[in-house]
N, C-alpha and C. Protein backbone atom coordinates (compact mmCIF):
# COMPACT_ATOMS: atom_id res chain seq x y z
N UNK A 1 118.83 87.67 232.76
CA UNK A 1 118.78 87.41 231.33
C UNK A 1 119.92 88.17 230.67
N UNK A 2 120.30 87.57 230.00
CA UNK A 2 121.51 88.21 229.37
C UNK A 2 121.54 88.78 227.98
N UNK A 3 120.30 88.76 226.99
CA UNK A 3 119.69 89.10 225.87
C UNK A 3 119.04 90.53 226.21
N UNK A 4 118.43 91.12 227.45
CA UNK A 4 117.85 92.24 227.62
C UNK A 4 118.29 93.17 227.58
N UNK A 5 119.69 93.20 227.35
CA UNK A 5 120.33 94.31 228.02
C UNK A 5 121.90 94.91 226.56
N UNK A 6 121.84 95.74 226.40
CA UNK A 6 123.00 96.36 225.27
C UNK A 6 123.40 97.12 225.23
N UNK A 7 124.61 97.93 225.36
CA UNK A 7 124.64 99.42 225.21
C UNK A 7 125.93 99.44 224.37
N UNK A 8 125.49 100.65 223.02
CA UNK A 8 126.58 100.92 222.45
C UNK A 8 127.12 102.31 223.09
N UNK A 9 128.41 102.23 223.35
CA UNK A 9 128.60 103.68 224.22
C UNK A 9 129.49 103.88 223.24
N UNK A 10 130.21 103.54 222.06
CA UNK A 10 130.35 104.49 220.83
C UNK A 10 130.07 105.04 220.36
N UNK A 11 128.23 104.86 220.13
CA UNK A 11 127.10 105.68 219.40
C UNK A 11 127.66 107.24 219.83
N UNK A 12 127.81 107.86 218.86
CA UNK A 12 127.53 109.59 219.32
C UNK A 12 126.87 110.18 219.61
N UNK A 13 125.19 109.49 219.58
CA UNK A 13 124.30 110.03 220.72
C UNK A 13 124.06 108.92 221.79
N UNK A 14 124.98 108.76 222.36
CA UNK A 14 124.85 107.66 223.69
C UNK A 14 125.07 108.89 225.04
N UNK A 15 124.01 108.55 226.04
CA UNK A 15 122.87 108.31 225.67
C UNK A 15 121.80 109.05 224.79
N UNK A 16 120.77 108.73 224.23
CA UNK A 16 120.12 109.85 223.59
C UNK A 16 119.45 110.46 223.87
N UNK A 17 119.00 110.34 224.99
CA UNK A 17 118.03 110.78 225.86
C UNK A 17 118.13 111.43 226.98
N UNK A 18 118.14 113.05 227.01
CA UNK A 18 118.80 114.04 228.54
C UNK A 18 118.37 113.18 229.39
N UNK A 19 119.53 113.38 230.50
CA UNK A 19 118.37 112.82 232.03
C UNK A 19 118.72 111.65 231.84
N UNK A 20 119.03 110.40 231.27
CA UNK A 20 119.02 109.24 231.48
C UNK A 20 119.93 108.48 232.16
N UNK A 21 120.33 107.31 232.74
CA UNK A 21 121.40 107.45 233.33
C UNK A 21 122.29 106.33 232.57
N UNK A 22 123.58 107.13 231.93
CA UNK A 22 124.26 106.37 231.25
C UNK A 22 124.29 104.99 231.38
N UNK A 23 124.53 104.42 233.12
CA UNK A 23 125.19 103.03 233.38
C UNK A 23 124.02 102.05 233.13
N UNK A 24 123.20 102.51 233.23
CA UNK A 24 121.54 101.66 232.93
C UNK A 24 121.12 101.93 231.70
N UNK A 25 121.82 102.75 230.84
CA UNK A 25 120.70 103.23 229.52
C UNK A 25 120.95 101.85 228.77
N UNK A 26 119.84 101.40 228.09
CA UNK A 26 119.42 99.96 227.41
C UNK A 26 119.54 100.64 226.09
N UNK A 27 120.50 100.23 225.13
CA UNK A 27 120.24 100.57 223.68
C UNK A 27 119.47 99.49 222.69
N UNK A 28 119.18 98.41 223.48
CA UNK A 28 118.61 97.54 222.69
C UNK A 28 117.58 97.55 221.52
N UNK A 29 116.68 98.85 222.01
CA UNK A 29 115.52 99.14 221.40
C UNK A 29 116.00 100.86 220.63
N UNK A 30 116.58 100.63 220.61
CA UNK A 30 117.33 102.07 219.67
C UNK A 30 116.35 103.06 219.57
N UNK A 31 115.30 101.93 218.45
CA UNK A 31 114.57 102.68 217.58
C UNK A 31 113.07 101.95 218.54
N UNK A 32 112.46 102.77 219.14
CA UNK A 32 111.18 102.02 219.73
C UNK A 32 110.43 101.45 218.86
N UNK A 33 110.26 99.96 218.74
CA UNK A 33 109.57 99.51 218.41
C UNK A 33 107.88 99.27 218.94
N UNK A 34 107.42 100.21 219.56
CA UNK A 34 106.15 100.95 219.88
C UNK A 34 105.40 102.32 219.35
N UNK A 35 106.86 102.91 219.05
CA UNK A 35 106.62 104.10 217.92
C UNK A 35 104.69 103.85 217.43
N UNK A 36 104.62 102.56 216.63
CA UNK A 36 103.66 102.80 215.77
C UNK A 36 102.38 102.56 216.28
N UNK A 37 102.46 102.39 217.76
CA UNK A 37 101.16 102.47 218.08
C UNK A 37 100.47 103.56 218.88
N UNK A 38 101.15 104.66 218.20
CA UNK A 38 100.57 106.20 218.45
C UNK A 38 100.58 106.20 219.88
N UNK A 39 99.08 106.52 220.39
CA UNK A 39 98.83 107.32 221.64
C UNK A 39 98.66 105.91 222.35
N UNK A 40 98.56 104.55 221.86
CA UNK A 40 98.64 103.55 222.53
C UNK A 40 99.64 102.83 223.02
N UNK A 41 101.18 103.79 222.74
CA UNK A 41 102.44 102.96 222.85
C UNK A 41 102.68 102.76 225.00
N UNK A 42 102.32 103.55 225.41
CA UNK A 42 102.34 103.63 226.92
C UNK A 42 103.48 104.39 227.11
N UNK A 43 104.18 105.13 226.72
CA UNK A 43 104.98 106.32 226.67
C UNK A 43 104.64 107.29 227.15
N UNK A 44 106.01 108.46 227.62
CA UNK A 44 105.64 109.68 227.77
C UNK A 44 106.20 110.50 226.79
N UNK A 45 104.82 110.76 225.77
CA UNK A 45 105.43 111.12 224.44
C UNK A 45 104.70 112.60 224.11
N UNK A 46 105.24 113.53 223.33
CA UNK A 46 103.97 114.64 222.83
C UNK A 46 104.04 114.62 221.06
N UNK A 47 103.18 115.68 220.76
CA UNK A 47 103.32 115.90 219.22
C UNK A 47 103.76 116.92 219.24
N UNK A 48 104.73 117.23 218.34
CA UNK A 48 105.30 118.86 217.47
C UNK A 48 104.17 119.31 216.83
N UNK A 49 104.24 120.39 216.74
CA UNK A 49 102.99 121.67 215.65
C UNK A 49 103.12 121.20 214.55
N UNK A 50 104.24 119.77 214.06
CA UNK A 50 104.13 119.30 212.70
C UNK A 50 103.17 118.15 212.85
N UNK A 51 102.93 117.67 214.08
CA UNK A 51 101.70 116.44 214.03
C UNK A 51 102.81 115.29 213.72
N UNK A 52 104.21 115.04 214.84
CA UNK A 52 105.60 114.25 214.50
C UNK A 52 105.30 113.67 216.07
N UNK A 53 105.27 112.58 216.07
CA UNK A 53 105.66 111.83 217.41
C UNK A 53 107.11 112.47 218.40
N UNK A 54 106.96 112.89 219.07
CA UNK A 54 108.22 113.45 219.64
C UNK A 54 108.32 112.47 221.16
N UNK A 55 109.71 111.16 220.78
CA UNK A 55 109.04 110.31 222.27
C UNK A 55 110.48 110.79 222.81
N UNK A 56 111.20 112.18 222.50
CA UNK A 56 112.58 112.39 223.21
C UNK A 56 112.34 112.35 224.88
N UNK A 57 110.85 112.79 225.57
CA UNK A 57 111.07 112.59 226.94
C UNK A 57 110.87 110.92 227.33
N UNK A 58 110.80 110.52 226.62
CA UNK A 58 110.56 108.89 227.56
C UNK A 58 111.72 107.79 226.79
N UNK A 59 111.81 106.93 228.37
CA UNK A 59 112.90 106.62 228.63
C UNK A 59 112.30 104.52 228.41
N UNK A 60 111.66 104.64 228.09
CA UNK A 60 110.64 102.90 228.50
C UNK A 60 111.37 102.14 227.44
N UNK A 61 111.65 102.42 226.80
CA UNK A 61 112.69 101.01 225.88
C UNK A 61 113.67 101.12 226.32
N UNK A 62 114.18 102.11 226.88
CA UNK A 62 116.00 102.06 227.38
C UNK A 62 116.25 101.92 228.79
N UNK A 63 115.19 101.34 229.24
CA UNK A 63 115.26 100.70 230.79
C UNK A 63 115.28 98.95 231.18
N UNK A 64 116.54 98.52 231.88
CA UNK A 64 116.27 97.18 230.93
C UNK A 64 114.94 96.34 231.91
N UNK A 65 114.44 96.81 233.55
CA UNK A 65 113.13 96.44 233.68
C UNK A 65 112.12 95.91 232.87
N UNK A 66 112.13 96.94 231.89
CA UNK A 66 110.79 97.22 230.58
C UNK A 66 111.31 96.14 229.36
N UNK A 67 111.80 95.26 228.93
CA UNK A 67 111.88 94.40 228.13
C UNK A 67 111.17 93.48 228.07
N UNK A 68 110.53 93.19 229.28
CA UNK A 68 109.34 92.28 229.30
C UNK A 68 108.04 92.74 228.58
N UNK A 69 107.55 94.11 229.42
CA UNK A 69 106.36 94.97 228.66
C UNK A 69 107.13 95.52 227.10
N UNK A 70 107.77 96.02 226.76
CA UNK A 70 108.38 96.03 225.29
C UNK A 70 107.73 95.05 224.38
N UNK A 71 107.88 93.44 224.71
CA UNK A 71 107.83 92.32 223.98
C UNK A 71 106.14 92.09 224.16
N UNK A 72 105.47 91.89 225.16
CA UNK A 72 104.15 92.00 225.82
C UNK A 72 103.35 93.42 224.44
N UNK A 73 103.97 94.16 224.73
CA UNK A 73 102.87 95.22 223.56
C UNK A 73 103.32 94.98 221.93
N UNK A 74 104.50 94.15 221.78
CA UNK A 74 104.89 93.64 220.61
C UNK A 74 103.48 93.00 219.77
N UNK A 75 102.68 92.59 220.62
CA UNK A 75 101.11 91.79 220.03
C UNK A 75 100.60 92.71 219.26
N UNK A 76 100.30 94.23 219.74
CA UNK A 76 99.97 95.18 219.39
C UNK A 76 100.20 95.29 218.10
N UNK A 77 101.50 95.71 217.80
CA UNK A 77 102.35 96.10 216.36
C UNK A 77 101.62 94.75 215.33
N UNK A 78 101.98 93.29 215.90
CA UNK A 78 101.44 92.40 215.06
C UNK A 78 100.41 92.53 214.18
N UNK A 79 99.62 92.83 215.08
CA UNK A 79 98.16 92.94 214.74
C UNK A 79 97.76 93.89 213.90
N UNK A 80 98.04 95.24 213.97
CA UNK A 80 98.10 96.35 213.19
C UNK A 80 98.39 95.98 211.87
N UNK A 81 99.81 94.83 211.86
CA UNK A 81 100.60 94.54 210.95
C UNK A 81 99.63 93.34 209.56
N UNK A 82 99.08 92.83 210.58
CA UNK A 82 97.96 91.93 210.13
C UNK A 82 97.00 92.26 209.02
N UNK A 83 96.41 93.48 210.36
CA UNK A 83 95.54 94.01 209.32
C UNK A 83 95.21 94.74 208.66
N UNK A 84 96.52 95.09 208.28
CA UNK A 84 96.70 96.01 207.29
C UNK A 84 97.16 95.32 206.33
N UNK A 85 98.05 94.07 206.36
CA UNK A 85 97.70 93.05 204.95
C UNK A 85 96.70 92.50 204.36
N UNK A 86 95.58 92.31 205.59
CA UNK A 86 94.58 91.62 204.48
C UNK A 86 93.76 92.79 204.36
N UNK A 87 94.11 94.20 204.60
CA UNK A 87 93.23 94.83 203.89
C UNK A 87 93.84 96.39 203.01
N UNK A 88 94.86 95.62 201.82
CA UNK A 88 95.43 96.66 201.33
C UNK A 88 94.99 97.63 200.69
């Protein structure tokens, strides 16, 4: 597939993530779009003493394997998204 896969290696934090390996890092998902499903995103994520999502150790959106499951937990976000409109 030729849509899965992006890397900006201009970015000044390319990669952003210690440990990752440049030639594979996937920038597609920049910004995880799983972020918002807390402790349900399937990450290896912790919280700061501020109660802040901290997902700097995990690497699952910037692997381009994981674009399938990325889009697959995308239902997730929907839904959240749902229902939280019809119940403002």
């Amino acid at each position: 597939m030729s849509y899965d896969f992006f890397q900006n290696k201009d970015c000044p934090y390319f990669p952003c993530h210690q440990g990752a390996d440049p030639e594979g890092f996937n920038c597609l998902f920049c910004f995880c779009p799983l972020y918002a499903l807390g402790d349900r995103c399937g990450g290896g994520f912790c919280y700061t003493d501020q109660g802040i999502k901290d997902c700097s150790a995990c690497q699952i959106p910037h692997r381009r394997e994981n674009y399938l499951l990325i889009c697959e937990k995308l239902s997730q976000v929907i839904d959240m998204a749902k229902k939280k409109d019809e119940n403002p």
